[in-house]
N, C-alpha and C. Protein backbone atom coordinates (compact mmCIF):
# COMPACT_ATOMS: atom_id res chain seq x y z
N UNK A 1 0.82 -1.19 0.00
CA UNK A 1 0.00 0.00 0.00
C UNK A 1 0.87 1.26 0.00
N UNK A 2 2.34 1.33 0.89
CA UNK A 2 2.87 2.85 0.64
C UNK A 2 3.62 2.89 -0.34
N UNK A 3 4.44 1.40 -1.00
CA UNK A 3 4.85 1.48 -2.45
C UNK A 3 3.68 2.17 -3.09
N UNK A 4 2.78 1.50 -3.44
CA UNK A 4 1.93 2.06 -4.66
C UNK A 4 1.50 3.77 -4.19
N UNK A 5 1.67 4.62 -3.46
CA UNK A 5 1.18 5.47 -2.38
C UNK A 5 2.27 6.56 -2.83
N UNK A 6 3.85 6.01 -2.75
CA UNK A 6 4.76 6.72 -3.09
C UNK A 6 5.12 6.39 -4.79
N UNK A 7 4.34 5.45 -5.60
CA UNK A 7 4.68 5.38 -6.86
C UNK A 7 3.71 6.74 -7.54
N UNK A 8 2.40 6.73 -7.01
CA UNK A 8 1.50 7.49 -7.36
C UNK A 8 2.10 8.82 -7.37
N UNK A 9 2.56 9.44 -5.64
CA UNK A 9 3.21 10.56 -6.20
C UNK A 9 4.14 10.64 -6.60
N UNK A 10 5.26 9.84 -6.85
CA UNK A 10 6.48 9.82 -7.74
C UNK A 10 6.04 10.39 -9.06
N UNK A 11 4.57 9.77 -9.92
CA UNK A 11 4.53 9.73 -11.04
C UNK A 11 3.96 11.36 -11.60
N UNK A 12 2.62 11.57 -9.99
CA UNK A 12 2.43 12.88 -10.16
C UNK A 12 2.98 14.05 -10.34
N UNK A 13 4.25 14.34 -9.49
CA UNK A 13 5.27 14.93 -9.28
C UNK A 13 6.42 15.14 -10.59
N UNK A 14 6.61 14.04 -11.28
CA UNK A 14 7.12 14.14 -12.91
C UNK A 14 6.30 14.61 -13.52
N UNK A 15 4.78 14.47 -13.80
CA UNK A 15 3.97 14.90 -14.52
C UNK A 15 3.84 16.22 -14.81
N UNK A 16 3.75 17.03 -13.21
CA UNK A 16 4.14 17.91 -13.31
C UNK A 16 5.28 18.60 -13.57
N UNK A 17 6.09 18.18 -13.60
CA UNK A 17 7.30 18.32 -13.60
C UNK A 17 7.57 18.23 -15.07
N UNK A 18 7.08 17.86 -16.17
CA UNK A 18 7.26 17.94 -17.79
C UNK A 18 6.05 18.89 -17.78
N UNK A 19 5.13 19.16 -17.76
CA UNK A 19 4.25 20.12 -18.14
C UNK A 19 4.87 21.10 -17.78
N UNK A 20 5.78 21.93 -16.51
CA UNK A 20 6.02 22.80 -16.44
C UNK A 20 7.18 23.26 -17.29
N UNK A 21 7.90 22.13 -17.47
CA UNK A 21 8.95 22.52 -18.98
C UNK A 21 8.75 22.48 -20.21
N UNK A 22 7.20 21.94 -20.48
CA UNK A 22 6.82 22.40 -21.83
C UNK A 22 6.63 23.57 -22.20
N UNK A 23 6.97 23.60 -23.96
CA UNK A 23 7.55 25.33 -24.21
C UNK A 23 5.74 25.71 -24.25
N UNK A 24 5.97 27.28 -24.13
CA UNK A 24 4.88 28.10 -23.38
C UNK A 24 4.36 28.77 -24.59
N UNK A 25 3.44 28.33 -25.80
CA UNK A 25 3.32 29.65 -27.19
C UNK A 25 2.19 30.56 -26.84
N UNK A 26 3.03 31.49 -26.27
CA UNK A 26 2.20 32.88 -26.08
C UNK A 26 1.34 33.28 -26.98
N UNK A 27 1.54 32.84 -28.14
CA UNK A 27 0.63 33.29 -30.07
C UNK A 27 -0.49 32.68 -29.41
N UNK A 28 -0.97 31.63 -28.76
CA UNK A 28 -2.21 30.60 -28.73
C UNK A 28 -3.14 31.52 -28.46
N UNK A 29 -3.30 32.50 -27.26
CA UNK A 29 -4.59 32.92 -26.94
C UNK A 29 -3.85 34.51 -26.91
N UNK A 30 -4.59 35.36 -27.84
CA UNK A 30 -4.23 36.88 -27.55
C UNK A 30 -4.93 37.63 -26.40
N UNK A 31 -4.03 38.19 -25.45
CA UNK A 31 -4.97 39.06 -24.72
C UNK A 31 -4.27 40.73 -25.08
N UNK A 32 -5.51 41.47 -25.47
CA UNK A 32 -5.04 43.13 -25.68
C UNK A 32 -6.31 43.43 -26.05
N UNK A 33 -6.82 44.49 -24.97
CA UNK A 33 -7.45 45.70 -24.75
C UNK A 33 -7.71 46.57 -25.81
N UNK A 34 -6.83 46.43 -26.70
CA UNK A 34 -6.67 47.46 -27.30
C UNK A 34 -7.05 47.31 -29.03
N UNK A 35 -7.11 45.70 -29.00
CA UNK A 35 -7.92 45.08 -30.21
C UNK A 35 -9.62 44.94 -30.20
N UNK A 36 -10.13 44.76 -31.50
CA UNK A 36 -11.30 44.90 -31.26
C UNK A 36 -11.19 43.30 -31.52
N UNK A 37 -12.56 42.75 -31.72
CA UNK A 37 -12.37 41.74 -31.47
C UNK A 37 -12.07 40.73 -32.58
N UNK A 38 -12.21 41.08 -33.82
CA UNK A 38 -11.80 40.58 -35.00
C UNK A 38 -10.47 40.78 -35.19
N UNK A 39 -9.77 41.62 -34.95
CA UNK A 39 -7.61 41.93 -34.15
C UNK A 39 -7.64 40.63 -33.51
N UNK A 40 -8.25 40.34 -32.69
CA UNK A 40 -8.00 39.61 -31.22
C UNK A 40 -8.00 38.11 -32.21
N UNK A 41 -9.36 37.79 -32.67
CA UNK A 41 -9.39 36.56 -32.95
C UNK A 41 -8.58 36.04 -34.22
N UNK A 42 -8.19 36.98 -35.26
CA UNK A 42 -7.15 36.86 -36.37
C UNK A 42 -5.62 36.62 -35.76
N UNK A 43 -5.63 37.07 -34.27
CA UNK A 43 -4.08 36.90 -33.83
C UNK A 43 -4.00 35.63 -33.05
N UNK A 44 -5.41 35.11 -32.94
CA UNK A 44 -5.20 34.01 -32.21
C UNK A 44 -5.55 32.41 -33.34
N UNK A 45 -4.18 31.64 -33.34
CA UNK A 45 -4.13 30.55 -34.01
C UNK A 45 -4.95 29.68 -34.25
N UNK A 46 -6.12 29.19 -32.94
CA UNK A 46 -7.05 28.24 -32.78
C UNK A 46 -8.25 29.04 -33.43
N UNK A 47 -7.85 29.77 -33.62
CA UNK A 47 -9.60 30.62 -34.04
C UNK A 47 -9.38 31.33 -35.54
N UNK A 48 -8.33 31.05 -36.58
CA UNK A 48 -8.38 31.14 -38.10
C UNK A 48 -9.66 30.43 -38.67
N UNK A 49 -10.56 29.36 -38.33
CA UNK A 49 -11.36 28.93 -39.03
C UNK A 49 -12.41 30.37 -39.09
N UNK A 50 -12.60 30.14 -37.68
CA UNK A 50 -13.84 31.43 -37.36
C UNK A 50 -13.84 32.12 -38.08
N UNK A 51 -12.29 33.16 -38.32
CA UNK A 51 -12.52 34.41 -38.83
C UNK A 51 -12.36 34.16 -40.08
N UNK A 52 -12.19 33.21 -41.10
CA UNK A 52 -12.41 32.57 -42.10
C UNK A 52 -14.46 32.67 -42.76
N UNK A 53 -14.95 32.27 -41.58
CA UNK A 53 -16.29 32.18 -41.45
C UNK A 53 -16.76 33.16 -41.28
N UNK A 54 -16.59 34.44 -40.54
CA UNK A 54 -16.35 35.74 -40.33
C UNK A 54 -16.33 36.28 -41.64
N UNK A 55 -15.71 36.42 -42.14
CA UNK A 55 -15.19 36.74 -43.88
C UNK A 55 -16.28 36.35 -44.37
N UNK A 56 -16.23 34.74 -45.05
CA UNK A 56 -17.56 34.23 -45.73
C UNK A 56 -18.67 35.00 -45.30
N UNK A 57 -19.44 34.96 -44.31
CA UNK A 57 -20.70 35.53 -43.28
C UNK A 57 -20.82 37.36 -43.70
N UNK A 58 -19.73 38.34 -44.03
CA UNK A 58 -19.24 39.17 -44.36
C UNK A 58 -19.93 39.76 -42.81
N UNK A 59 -19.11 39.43 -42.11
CA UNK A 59 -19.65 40.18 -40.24
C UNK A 59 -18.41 40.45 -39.86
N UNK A 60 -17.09 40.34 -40.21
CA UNK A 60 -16.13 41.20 -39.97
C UNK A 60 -16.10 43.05 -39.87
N UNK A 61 -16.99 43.45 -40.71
CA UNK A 61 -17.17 45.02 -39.91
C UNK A 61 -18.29 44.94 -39.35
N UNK A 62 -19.48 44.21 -38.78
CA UNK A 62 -20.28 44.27 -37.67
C UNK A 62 -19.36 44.31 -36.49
N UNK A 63 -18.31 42.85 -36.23
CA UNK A 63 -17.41 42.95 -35.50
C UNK A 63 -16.27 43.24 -35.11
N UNK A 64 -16.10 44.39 -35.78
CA UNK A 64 -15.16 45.51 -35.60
C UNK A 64 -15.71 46.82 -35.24
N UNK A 65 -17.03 46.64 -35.07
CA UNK A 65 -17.57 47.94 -34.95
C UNK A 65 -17.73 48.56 -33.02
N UNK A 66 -18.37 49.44 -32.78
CA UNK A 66 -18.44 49.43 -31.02
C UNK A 66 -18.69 48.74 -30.14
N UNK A 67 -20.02 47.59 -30.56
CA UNK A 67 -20.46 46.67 -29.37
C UNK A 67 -21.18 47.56 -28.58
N UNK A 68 -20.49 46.67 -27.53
CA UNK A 68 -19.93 45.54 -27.33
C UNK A 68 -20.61 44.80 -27.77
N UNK A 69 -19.60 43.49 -27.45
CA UNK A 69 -20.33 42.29 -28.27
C UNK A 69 -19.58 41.32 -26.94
N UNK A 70 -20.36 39.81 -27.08
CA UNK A 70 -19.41 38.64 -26.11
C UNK A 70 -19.60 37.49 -27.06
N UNK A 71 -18.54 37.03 -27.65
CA UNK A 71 -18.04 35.98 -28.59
C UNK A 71 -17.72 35.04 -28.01
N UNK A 72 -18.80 34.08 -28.29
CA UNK A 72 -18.02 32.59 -27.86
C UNK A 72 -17.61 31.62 -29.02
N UNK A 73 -16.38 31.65 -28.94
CA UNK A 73 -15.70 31.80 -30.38
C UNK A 73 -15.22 29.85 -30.28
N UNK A 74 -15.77 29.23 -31.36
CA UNK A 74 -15.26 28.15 -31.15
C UNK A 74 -13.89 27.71 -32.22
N UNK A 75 -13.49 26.96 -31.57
CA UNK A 75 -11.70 26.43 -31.93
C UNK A 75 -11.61 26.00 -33.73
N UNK A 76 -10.81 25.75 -33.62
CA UNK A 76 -10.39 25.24 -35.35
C UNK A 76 -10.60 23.87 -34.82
N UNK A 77 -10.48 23.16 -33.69
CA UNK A 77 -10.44 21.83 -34.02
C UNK A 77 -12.32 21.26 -33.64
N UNK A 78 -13.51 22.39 -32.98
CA UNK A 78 -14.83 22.39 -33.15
C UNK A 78 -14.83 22.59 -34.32
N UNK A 79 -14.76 23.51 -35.62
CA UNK A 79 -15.35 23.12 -36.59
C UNK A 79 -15.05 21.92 -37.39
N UNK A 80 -13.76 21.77 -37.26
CA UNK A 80 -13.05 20.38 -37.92
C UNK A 80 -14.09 18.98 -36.97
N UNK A 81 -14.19 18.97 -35.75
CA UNK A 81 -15.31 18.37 -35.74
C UNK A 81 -16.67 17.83 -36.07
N UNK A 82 -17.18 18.74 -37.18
CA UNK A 82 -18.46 19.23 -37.22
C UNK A 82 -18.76 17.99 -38.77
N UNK A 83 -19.37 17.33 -38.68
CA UNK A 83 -19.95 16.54 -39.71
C UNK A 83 -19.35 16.28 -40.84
N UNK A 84 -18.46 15.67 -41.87
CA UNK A 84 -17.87 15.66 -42.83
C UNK A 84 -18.47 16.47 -43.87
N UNK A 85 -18.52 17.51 -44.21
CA UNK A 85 -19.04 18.49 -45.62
C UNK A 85 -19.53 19.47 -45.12
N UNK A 86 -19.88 19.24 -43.81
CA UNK A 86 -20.48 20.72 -43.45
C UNK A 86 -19.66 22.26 -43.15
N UNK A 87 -18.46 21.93 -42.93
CA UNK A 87 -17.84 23.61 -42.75
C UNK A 87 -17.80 23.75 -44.11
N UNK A 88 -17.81 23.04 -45.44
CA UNK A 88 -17.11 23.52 -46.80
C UNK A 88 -18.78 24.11 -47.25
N UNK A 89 -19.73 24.02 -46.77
CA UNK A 89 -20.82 23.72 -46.93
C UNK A 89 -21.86 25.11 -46.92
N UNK A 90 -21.03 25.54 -45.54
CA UNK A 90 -21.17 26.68 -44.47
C UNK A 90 -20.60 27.43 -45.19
N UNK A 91 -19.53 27.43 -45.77
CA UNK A 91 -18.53 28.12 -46.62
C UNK A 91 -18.74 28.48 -47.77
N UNK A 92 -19.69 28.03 -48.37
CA UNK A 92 -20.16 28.49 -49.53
C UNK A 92 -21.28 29.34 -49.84
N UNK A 93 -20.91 30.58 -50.77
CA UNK A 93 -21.46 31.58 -51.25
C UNK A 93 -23.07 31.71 -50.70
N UNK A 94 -23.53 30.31 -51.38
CA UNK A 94 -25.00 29.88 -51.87
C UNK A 94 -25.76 30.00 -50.46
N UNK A 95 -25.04 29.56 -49.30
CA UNK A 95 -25.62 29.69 -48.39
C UNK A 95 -25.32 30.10 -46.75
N UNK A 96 -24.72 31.18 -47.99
CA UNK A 96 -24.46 32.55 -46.27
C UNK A 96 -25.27 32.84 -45.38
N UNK A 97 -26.71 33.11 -45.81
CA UNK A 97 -27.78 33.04 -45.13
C UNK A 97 -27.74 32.05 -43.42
N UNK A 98 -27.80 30.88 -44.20
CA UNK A 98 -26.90 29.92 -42.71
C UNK A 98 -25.70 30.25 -42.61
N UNK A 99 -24.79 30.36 -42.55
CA UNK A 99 -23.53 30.61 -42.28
C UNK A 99 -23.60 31.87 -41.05
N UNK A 100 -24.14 32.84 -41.41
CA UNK A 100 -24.54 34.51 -40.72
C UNK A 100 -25.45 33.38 -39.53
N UNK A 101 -26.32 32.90 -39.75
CA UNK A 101 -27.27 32.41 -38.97
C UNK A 101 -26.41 31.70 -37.79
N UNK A 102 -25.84 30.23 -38.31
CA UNK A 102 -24.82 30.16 -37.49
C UNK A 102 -24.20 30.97 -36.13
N UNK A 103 -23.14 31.61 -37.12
CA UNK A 103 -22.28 32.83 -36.39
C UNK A 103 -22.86 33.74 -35.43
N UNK A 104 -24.17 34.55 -35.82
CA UNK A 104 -24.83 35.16 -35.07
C UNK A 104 -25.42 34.44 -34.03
N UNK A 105 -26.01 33.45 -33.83
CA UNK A 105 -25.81 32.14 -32.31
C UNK A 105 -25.02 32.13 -31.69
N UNK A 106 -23.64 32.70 -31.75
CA UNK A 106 -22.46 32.84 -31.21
C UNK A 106 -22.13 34.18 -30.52
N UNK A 107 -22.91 34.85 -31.17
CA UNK A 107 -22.49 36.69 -29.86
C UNK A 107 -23.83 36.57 -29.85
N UNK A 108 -23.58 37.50 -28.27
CA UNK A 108 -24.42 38.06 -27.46
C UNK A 108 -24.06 39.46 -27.40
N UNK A 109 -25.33 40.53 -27.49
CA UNK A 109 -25.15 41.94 -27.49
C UNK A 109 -24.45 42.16 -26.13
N UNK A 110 -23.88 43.39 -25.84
CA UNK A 110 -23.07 44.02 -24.54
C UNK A 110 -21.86 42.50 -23.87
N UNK A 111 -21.44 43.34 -23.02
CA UNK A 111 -19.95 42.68 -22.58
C UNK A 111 -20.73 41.57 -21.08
N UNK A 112 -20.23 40.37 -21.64
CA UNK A 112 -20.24 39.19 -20.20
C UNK A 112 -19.58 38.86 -19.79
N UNK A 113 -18.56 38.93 -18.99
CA UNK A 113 -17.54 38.33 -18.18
C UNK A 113 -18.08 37.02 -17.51
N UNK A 114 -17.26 36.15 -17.28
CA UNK A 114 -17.78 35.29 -16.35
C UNK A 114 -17.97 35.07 -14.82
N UNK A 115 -17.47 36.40 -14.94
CA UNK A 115 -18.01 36.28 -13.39
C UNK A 115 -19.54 37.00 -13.60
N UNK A 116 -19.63 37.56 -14.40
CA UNK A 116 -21.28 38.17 -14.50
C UNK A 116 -22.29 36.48 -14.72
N UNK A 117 -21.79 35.17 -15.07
CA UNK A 117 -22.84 34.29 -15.21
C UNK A 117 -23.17 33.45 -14.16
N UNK A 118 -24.43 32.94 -14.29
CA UNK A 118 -24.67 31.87 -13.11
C UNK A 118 -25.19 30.92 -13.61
N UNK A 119 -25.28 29.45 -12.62
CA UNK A 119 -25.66 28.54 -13.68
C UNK A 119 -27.47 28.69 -13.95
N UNK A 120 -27.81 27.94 -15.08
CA UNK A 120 -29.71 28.36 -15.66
C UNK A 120 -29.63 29.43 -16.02
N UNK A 121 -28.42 30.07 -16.10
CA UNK A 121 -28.98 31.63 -16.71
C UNK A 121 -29.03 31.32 -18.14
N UNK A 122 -29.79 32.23 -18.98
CA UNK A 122 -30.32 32.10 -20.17
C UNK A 122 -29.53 33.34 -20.76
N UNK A 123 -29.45 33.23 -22.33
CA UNK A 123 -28.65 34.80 -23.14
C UNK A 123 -29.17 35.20 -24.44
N UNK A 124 -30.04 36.14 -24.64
CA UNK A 124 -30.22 35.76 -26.22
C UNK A 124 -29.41 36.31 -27.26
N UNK A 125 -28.60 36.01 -27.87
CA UNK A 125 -27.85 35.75 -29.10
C UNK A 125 -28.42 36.96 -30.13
N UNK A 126 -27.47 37.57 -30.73
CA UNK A 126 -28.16 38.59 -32.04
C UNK A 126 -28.74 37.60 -32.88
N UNK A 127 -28.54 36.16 -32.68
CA UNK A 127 -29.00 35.67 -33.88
C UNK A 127 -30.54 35.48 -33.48
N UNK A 128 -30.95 35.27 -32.08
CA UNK A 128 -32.63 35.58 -31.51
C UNK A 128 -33.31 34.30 -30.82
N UNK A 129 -31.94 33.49 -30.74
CA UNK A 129 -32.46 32.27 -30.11
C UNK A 129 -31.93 32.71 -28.43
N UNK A 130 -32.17 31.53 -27.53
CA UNK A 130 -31.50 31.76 -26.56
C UNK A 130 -30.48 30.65 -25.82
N UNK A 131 -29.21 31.58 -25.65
CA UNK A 131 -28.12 30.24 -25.17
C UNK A 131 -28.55 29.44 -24.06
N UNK A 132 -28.02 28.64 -23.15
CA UNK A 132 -28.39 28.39 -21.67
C UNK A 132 -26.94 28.11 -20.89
N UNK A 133 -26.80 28.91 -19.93
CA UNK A 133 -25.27 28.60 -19.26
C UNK A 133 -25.79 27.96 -18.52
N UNK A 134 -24.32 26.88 -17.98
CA UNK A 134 -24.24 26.26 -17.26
C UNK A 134 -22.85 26.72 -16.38
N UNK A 135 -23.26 26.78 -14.89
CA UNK A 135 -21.68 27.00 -14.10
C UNK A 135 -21.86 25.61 -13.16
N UNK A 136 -20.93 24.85 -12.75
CA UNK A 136 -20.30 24.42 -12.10
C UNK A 136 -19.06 24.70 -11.30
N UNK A 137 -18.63 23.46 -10.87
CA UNK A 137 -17.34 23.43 -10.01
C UNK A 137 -16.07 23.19 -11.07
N UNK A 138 -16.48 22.79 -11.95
CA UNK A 138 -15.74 22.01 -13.14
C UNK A 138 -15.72 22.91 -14.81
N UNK A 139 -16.43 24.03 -14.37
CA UNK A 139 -16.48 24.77 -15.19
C UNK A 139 -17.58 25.46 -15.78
N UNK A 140 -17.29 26.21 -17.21
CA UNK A 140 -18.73 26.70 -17.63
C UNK A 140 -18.85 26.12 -19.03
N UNK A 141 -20.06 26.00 -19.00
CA UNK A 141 -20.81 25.58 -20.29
C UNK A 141 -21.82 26.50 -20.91
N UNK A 142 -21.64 26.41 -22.07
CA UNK A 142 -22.81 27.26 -23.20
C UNK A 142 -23.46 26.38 -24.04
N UNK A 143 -24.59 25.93 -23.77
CA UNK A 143 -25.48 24.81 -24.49
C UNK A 143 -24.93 23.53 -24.16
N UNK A 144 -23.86 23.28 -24.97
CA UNK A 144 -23.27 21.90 -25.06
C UNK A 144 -22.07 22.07 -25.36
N UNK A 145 -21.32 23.19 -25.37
CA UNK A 145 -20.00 23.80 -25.24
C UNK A 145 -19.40 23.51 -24.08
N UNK A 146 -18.20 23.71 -23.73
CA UNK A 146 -17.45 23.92 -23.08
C UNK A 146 -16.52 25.17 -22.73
N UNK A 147 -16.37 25.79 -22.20
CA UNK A 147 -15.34 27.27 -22.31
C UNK A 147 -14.44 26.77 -21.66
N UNK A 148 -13.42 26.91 -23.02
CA UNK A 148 -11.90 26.41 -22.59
C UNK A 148 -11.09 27.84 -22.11
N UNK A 149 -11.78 29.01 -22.40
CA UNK A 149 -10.63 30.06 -22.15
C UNK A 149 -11.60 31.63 -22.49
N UNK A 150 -11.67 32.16 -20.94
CA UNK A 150 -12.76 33.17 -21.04
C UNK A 150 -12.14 34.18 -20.62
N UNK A 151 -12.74 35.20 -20.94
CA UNK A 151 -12.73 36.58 -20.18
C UNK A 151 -11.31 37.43 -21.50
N UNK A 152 -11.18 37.01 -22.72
CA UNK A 152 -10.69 37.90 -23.56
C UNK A 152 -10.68 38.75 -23.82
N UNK A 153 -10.21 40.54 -23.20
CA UNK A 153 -10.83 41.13 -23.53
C UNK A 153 -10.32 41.80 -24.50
N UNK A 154 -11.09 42.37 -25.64
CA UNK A 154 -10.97 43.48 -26.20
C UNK A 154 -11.65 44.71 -26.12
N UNK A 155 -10.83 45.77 -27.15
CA UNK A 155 -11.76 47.08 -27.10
C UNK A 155 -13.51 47.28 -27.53
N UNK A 156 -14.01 45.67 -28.25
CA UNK A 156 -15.13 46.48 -28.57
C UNK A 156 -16.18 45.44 -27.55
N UNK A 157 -15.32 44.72 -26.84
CA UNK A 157 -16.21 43.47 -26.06
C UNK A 157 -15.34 42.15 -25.41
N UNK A 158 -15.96 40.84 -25.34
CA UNK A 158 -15.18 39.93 -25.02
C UNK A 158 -15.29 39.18 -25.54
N UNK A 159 -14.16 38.02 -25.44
CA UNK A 159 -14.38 36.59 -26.39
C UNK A 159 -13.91 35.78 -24.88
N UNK A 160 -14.71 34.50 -25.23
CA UNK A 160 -14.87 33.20 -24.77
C UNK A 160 -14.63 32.05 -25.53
N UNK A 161 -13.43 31.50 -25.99
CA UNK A 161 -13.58 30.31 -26.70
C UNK A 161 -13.78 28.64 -25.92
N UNK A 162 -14.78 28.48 -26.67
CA UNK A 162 -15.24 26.96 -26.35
C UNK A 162 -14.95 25.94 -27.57
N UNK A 163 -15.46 25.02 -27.18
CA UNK A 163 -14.64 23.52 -27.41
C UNK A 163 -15.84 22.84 -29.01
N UNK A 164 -16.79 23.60 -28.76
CA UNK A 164 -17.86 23.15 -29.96
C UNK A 164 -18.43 24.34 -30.79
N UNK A 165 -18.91 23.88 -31.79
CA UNK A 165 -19.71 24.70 -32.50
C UNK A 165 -21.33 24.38 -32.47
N UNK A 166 -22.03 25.69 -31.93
CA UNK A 166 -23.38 25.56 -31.02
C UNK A 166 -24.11 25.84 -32.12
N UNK A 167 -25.38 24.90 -32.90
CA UNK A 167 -26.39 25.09 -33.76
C UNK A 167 -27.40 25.53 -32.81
N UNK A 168 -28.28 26.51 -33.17
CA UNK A 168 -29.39 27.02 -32.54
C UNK A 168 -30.94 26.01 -33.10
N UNK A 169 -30.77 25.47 -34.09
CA UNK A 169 -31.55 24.29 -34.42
C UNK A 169 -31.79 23.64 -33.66
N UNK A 170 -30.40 22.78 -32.54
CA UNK A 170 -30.37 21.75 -31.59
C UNK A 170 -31.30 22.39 -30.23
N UNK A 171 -31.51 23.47 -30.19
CA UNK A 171 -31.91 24.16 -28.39
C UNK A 171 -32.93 24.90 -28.99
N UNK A 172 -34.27 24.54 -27.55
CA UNK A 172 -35.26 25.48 -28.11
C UNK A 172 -35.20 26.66 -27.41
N UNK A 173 -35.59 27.71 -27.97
CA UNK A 173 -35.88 28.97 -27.05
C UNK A 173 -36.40 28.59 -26.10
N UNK A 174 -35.97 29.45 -25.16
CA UNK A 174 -36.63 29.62 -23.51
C UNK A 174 -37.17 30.92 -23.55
N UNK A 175 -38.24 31.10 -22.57
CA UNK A 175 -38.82 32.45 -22.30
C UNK A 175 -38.06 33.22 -21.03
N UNK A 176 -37.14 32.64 -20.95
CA UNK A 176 -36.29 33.19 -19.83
C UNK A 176 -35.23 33.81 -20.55
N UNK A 177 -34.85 35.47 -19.74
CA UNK A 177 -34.45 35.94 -20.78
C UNK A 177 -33.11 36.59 -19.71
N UNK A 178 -31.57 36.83 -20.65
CA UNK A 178 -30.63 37.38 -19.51
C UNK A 178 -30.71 38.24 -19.22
C-alpha cells in the first residue's frame, strides 16, 4: 500500500514536472485591450477557421464595430469536428444566409464576463435564439460547449472560446431571458 502510495506521487510529481517545462506559445490565446475583437481573434491561431467564417458571413465590420459584443468563439479543431461536408458547406457563397445564422448564435449583445454568469442563466444571441449557461465546479458551459478560455478582452467586447460549435436548431428557445 505505501509502495503504490509513493509510486503514485512519484509519477504525479514528474507529470508535473514535464508540463512545467513544456515550451509556453504565447501566439495561442491573444490578450489586448486594445484590439477589437476581429484583431483579437485573427491573432489568435485556434480561431483562423472562425474568422475565415467571419469573412464568408461578411460580419467582420459588424465585428469591428463598437459593441460591445461577447463571442463565444469556437476552436479550429470544433469546426473540424463538425460533420464531414459541413464547414465547406457553411462556406459556400450559396448559403451565407446559414452561415450569418450560425455565427450570429455565437455573440451576445453588450460585454459578459464570467463572473457576471450563473448557472440556468439564459442569453439571447443577435442571432434571436436563446443560449443556456451552465456553471459548475468544473467549469462553464454554453449549451453543449465547453469554455476552454474566457474573459478575452478586447476594445469592442469579449471573447470566450469553447470547445464546440453551437447550432441554434439543436436548443429550443426559452422564455427566460438574460
Amino acid at each position: 500500500m505505501l509502495f503504490n502510495n509513493i509510486k503514485f506521487l512519484f509519477l504525479a510529481v514528474l507529470g508535473i514536472a514535464i508540463l512545467a517545462m513544456a515550451p509556453f506559445n504565447k501566439s495561442e490565446i491573444v490578450h489586448d485591450h486594445n484590439k477589437d475583437i476581429v484583431e483579437l481573434a485573427s491573432e489568435t491561431d485556434e480561431l483562423s477557421i472562425l474568422v475565415e467564417a467571419l469573412e464568408a458571413a461578411g460580419l467582420i465590420e459588424t465585428l469591428k464595430g463598437d459593441g460591445p459584443y461577447t463571442v463565444f468563439a469556437p476552436t479550429n479543431d470544433a469546426f473540424n469536428a463538425l460533420p464531414e461536408g459541413t464547414l465547406e458547406n457553411l462556406l459556400d457563397e450559396a448559403n451565407r444566409d446559414m452561415l450569418v445564422d450560425l455565427l450570429t448564435y455565437h455573440v451576445v449583445p453588450g460585454k459578459v464576463m464570467s463572473n457576471d454568469l450563473e448557472d440556468g442563466m439564459n442569453a439571447e444571441t443577435v442571432q434571436g435564439s436563446m443560449l443556456t449557461i451552465g456553471v459548475t465546479d468544473y467549469g462553464v458551459t454554453i449549451d453543449d460547449a465547453s469554455v476552454t478560455s474566457a474573459d478575452l478582452e478586447a476594445s469592442n467586447g469579449v471573447v470566450h472560446i469553447i470547445d464546440a460549435v453551437m447550432r441554434p436548431d439543436e436548443h429550443t428557445p426559452t422564455t427566460t431571458r438574460y
